[in-house]
Protein backbone atom coordinates (compact mmCIF):
# COMPACT_ATOMS: atom_id res chain seq x y z
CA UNK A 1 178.79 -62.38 -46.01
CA UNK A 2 175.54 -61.38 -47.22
CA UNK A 3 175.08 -58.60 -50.35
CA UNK A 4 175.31 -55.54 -48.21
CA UNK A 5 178.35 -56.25 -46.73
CA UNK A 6 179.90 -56.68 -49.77
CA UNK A 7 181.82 -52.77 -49.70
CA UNK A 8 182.78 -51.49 -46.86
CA UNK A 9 184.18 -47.71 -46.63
CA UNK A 10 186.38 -46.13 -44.53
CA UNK A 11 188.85 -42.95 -43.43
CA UNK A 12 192.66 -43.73 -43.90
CA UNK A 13 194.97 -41.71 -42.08
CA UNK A 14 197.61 -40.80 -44.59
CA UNK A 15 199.49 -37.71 -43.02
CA UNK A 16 199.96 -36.13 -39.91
CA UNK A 17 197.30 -33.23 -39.72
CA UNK A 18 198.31 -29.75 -39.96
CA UNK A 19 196.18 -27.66 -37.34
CA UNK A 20 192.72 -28.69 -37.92
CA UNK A 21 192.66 -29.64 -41.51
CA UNK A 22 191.69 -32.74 -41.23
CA UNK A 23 190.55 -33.21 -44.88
CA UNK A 24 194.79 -33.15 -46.31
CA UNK A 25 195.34 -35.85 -44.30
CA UNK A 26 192.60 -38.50 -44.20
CA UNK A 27 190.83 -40.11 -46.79
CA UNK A 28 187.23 -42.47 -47.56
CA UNK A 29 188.46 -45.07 -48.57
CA UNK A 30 186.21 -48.03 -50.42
CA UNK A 31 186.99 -52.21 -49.79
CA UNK A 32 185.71 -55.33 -50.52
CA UNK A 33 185.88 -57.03 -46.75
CA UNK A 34 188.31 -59.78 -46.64
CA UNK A 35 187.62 -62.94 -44.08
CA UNK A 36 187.85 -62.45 -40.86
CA UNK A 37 190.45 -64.17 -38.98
CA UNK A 38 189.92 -66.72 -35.93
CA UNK A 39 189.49 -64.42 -33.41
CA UNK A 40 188.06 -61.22 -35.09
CA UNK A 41 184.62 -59.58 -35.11
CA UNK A 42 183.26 -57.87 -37.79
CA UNK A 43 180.40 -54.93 -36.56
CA UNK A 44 178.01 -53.38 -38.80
CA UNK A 45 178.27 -49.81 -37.22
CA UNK A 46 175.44 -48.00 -36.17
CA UNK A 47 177.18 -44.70 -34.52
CA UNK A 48 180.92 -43.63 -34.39
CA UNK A 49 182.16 -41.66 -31.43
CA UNK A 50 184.23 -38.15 -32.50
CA UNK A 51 186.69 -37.89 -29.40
CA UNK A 52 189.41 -35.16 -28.73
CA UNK A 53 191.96 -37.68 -27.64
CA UNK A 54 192.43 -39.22 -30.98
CA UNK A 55 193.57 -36.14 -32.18
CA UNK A 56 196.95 -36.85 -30.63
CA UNK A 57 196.73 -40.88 -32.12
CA UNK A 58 196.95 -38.61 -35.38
CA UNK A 59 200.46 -37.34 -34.69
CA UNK A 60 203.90 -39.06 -34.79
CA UNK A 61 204.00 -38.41 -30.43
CA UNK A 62 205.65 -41.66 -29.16
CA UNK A 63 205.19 -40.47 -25.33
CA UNK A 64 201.57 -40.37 -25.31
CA UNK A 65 199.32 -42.62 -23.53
CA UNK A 66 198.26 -44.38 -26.62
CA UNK A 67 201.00 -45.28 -29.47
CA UNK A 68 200.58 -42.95 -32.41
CA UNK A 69 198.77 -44.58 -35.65
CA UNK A 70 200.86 -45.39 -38.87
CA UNK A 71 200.80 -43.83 -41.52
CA UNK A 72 198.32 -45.50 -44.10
CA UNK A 73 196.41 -47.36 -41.16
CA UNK A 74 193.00 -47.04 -40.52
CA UNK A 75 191.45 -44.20 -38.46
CA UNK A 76 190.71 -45.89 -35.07
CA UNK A 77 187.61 -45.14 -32.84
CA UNK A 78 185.11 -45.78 -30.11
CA UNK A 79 182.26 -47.98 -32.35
CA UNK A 80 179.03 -49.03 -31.22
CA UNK A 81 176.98 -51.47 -33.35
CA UNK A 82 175.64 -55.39 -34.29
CA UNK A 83 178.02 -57.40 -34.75
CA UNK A 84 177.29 -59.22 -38.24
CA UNK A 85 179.75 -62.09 -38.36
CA UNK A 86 182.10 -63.69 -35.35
CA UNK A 87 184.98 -65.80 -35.26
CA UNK A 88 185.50 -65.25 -31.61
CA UNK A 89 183.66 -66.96 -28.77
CA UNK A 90 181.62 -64.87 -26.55
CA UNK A 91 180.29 -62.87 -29.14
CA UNK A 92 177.57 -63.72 -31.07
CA UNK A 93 175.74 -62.46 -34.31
CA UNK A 94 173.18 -59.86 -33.39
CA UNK A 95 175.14 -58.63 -29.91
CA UNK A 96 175.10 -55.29 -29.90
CA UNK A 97 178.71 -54.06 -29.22
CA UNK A 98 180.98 -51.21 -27.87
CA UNK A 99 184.70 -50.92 -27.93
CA UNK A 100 187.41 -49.42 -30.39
CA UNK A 101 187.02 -50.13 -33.54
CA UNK A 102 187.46 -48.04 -36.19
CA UNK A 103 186.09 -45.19 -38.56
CA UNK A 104 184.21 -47.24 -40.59
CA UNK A 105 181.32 -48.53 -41.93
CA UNK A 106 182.08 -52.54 -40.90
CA UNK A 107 184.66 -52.67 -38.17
CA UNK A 108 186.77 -55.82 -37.70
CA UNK A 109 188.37 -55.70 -34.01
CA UNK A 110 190.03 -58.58 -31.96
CA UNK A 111 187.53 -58.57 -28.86
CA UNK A 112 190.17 -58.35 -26.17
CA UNK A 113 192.49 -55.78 -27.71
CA UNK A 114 189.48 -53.83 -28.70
CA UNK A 115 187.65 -53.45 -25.05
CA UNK A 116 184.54 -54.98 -27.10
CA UNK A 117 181.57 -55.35 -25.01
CA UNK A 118 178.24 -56.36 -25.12
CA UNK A 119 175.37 -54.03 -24.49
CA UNK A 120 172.60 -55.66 -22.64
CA UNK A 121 169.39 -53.78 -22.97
CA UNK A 122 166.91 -52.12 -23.22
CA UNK A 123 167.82 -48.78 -24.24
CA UNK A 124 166.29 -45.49 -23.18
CA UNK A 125 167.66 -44.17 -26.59
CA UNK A 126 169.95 -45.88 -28.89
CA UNK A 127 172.72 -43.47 -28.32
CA UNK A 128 172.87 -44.43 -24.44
CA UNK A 129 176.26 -46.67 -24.87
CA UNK A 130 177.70 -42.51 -25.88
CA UNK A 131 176.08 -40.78 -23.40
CA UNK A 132 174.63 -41.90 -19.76
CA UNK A 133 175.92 -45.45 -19.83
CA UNK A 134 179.14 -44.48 -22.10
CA UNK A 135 182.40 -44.06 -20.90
CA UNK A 136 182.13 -40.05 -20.87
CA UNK A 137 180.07 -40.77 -17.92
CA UNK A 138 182.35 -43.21 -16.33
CA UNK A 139 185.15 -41.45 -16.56
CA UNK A 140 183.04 -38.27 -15.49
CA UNK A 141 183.05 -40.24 -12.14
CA UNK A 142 185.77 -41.79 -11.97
CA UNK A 143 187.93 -38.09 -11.71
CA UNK A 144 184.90 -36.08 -9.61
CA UNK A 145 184.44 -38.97 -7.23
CA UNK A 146 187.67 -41.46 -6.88
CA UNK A 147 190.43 -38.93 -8.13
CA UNK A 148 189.06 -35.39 -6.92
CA UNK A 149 187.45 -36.68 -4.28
CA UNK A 150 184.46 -34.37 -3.80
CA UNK A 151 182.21 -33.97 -1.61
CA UNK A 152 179.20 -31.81 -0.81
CA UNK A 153 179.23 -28.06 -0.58
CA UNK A 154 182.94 -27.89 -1.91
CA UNK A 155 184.14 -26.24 -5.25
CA UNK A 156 184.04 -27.76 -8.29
CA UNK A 157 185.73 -26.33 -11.71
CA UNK A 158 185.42 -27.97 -14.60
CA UNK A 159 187.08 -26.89 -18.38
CA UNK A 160 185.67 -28.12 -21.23
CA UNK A 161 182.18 -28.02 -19.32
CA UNK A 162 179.80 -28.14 -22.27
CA UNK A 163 181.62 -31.04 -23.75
CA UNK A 164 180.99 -34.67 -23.91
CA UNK A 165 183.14 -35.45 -20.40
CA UNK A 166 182.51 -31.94 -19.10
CA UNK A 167 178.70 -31.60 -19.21
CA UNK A 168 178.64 -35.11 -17.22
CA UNK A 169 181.10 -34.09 -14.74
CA UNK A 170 179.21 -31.07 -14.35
CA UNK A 171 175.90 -33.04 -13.56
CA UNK A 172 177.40 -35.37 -11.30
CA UNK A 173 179.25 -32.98 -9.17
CA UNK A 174 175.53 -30.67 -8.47
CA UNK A 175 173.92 -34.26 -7.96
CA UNK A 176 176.88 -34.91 -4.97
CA UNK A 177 175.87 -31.32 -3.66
CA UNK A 178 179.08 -29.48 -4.80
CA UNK A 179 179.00 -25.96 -6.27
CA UNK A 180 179.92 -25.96 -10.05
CA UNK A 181 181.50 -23.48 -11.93
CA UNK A 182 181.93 -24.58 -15.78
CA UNK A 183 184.39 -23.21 -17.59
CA UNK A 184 183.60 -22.76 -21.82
CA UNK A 185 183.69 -21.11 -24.86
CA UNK A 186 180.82 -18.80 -26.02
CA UNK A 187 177.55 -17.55 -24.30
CA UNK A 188 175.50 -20.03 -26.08
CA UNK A 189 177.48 -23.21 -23.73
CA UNK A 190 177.12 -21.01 -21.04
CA UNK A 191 173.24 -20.13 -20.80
CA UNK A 192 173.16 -24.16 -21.60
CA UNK A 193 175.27 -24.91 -18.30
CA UNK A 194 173.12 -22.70 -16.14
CA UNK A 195 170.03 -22.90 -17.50
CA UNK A 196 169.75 -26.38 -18.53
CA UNK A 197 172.30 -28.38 -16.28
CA UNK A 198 171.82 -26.10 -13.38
CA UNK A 199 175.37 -25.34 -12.32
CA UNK A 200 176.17 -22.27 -10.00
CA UNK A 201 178.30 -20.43 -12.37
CA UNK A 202 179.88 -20.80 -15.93
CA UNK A 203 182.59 -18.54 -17.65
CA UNK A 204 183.21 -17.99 -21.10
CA UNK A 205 187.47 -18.18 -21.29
CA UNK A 206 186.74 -16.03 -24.94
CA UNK A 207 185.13 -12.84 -23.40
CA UNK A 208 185.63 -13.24 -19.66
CA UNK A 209 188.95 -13.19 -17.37
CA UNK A 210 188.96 -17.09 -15.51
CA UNK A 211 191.39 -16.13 -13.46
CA UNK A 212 189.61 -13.17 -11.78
CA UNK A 213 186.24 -14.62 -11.84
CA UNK A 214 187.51 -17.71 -9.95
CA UNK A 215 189.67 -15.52 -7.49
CA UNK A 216 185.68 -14.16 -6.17
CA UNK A 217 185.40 -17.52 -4.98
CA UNK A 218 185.53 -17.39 -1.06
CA UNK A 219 187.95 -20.09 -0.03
CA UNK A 220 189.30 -21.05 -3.48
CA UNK A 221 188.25 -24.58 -6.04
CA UNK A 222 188.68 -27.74 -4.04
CA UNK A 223 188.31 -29.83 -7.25
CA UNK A 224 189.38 -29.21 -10.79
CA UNK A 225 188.36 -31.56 -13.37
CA UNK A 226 190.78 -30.77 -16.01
CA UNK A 227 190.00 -31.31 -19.94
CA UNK A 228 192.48 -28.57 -21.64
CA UNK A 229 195.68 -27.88 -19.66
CA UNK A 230 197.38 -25.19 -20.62
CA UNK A 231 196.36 -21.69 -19.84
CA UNK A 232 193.48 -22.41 -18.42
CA UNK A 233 195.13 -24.72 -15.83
CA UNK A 234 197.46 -21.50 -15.19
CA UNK A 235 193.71 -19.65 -14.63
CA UNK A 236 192.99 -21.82 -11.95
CA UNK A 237 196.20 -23.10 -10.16
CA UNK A 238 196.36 -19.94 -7.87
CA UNK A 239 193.06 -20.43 -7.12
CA UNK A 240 192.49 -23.60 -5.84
CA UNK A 241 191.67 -24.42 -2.31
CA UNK A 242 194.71 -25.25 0.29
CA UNK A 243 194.73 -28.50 -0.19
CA UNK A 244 193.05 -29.06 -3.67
CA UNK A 245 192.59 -31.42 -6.09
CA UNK A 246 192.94 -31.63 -9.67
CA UNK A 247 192.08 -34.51 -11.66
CA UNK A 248 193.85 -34.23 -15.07
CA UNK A 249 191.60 -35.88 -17.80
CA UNK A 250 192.77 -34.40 -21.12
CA UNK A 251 195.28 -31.73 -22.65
CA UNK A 252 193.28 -30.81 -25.52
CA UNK A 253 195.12 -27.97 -25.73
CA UNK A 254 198.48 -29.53 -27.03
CA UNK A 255 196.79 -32.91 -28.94
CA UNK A 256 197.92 -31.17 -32.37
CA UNK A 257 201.67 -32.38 -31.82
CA UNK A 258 203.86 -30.64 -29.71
CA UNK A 259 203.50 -31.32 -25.86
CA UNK A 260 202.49 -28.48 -23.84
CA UNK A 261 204.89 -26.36 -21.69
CA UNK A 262 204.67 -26.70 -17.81
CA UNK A 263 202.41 -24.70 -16.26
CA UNK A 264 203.48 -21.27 -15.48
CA UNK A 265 201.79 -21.61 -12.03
CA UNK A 266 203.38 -24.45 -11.34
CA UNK A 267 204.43 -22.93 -7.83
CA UNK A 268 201.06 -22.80 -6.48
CA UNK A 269 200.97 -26.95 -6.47
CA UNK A 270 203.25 -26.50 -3.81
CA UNK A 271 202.08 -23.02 -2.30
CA UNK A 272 198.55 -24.75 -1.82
CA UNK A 273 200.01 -28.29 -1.19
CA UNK A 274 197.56 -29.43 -4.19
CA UNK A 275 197.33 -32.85 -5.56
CA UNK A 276 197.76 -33.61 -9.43
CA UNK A 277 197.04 -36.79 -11.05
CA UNK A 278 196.24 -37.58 -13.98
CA UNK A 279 193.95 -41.06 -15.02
CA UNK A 280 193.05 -42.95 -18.15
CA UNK A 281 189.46 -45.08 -18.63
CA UNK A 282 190.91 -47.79 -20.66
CA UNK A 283 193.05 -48.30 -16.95
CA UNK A 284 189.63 -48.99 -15.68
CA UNK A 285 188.73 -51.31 -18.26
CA UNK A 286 191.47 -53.07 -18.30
CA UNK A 287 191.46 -54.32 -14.35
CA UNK A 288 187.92 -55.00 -14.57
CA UNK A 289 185.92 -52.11 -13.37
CA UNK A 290 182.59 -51.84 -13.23
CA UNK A 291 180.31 -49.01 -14.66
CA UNK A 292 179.06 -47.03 -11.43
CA UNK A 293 175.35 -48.37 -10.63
CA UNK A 294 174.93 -44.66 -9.53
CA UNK A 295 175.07 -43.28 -13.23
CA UNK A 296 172.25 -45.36 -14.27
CA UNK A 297 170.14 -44.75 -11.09
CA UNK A 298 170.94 -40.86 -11.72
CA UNK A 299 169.88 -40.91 -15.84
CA UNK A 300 166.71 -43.20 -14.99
CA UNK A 301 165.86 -40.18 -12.41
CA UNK A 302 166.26 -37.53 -14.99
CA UNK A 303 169.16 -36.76 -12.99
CA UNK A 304 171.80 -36.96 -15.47
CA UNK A 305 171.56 -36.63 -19.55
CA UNK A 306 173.95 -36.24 -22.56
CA UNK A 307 172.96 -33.78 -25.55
CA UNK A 308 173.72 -35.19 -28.62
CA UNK A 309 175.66 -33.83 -31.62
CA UNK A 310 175.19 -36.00 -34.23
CA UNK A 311 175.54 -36.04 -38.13
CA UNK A 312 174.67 -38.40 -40.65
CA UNK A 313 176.61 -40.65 -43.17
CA UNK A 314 180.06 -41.90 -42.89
CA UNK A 315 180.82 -39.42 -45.61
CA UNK A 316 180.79 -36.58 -43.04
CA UNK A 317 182.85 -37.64 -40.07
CA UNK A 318 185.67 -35.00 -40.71
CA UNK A 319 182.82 -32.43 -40.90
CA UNK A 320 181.62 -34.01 -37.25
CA UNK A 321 184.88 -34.45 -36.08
CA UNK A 322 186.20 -30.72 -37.17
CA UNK A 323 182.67 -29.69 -35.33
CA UNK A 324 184.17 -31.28 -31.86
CA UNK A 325 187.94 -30.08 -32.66
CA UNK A 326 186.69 -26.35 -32.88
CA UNK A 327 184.02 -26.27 -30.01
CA UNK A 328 180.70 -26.19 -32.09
CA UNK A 329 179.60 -28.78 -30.29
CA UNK A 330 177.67 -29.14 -26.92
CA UNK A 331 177.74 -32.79 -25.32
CA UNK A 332 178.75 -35.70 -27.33
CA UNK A 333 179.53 -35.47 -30.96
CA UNK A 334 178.55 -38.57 -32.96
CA UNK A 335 177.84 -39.75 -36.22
CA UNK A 336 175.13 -42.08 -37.11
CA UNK A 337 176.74 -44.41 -40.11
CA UNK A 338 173.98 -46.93 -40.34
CA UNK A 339 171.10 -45.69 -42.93
């Protein structure tokens, strides 16, 4: 291990966060590196990934889809960087790597356990493993296209549609020829969605009424791409097409601990004879999918782009991740570590 690898820093998760303050309950922490292990990796990181499902990895849940973290553990992640030293075949000094890791400077992950890939070039921008070739865009697809099932000149709804999943979901369903209405929070996400994407309609759940808005739809949402749960799905249950779909890709609204209460709408599922399901990328990685040749043709096009939130320095990843948890963001929220 060469000089600069000699400290390594990184958050601790040492309490179960309170609300959003994130800065009572993790902690930069500073190491010397120990070994690595026969079968271990060891990344230098070049960009961390802030994520609104590892809010709930925070908690002491045991019925989520991903086992809570211990206290004292490290604060676990979607990495992307070299790797700088490998005791496991297959990956070589100098790959550039994605999989999760964890909030750190150098990242030490068992390949298989990890999802570690390698990146095979070239880049359009560095950041392209998080945005049109990450897995926000894949599983973007994977609920408009396999779960939803859309096709051209239906309804699509999509909350959360200025975020990091949302925006691509957005793009994806006006490149199949749907009609998109985004659903997010403030004017500023919304002029971005119409102006910028190019989506038919977006509402702003803080000043406008969903529920209403959606109900001037003529025949109802065929497809709801779901990133919040919660009241918003109650917004748009009665409003759904007979015959709907509604691909359920995150509850944002109850990651802070407690699960979420039914819907209250939960009659219309029936009512409109609407499908449900829920689905999980790391599913997809795990039987051996493949990242849809489509999303590449799409970004090379100009058809399809990520916006990038992105702060500097290892030392500000709560401010980053706080920036995501609260909405500030619009597209992906990373944060570059390498200097």
């Amino acid at each position: 291990m060469n000089a600069a690898m000699a400290c390594n820093r990184y958050w601790r998760l040492d309490a179960h966060p309170v609300g959003q303050d994130f800065a009572a309950a993790l902690s930069l922490q500073t190491e010397t590196p120990a070994p690595l292990a026969d079968g271990e990796v060891r990344i230098a990181v070049d960009y961390l990934s802030m994520d609104a499902g590892t809010r709930m990895w925070m908690t002491g849940r045991t019925d989520g889809y991903q086992p809570p973290l211990a206290l004292g553990s490290r604060m676990v992640g979607l990495v992307l960087g070299r790797v700088c030293e490998s005791r496991a075949p297959g990956f070589a000094v100098g790959d550039l790597v994605r999989g999760f890791g964890q909030w750190a400077e150098l990242a030490v992950v068992v390949p298989a356990l990890a999802g570690l890939e390698r990146i095979e070039g070239p880049l359009a921008d560095p950041r392209d493993p998080f945005g049109v070739a990450g897995l926000n865009a894949w599983t973007a697809h994977i609920g408009v296209c396999d779960v939803a099932g859309l096709c051209a000149g239906q309804w699509l709804a999509v909350s959360a549609a200025a975020g990091a999943t949302g925006v691509m979901a957005c793009q994806i369903g006006r490149n199949l020829g749907a009609h998109v209405v985004g659903i997010a929070g403030g004017p500023d996400k919304c002029r971005y969605l119409t102006e910028v994407v190019g989506i038919d309609l977006a509402l702003d759940y803080r000043a406008q009424d969903v529920s209403a808005a959606l109900a001037r739809i003529e025949g109802g949402v065929h497809a709801y791409f779901d990133n919040v749960g919660g009241a918003l799905l109650d917004a748009v249950l009665p409003n759904m097409a007979h015959y709907g779909r509604v691909a359920v890709c995150g509850m944002v609204a109850g990651y802070d601990g407690a699960p979420l209460p039914g819907p209250s709408r939960f009659d219309q599922v029936l009512m409109r004879r609407l499908r449900i399901e829920g689905f999980f990328i790391p599913d997809v990685l795990a039987s051996g999918g493949v990242f849809p040749a489509v999303l590449r043709d799409w970004a090379r096009e100009g058809r399809l782009s990520m916006p990038f939130d992105q702060s500097e320095g290892i030392e500000n990843v709560l401010v980053a991740y706080a920036r995501m948890m609260g909405g500030a963001n619009i597209g992906k929220t990373i944060v570059k570590v390498s200097r």
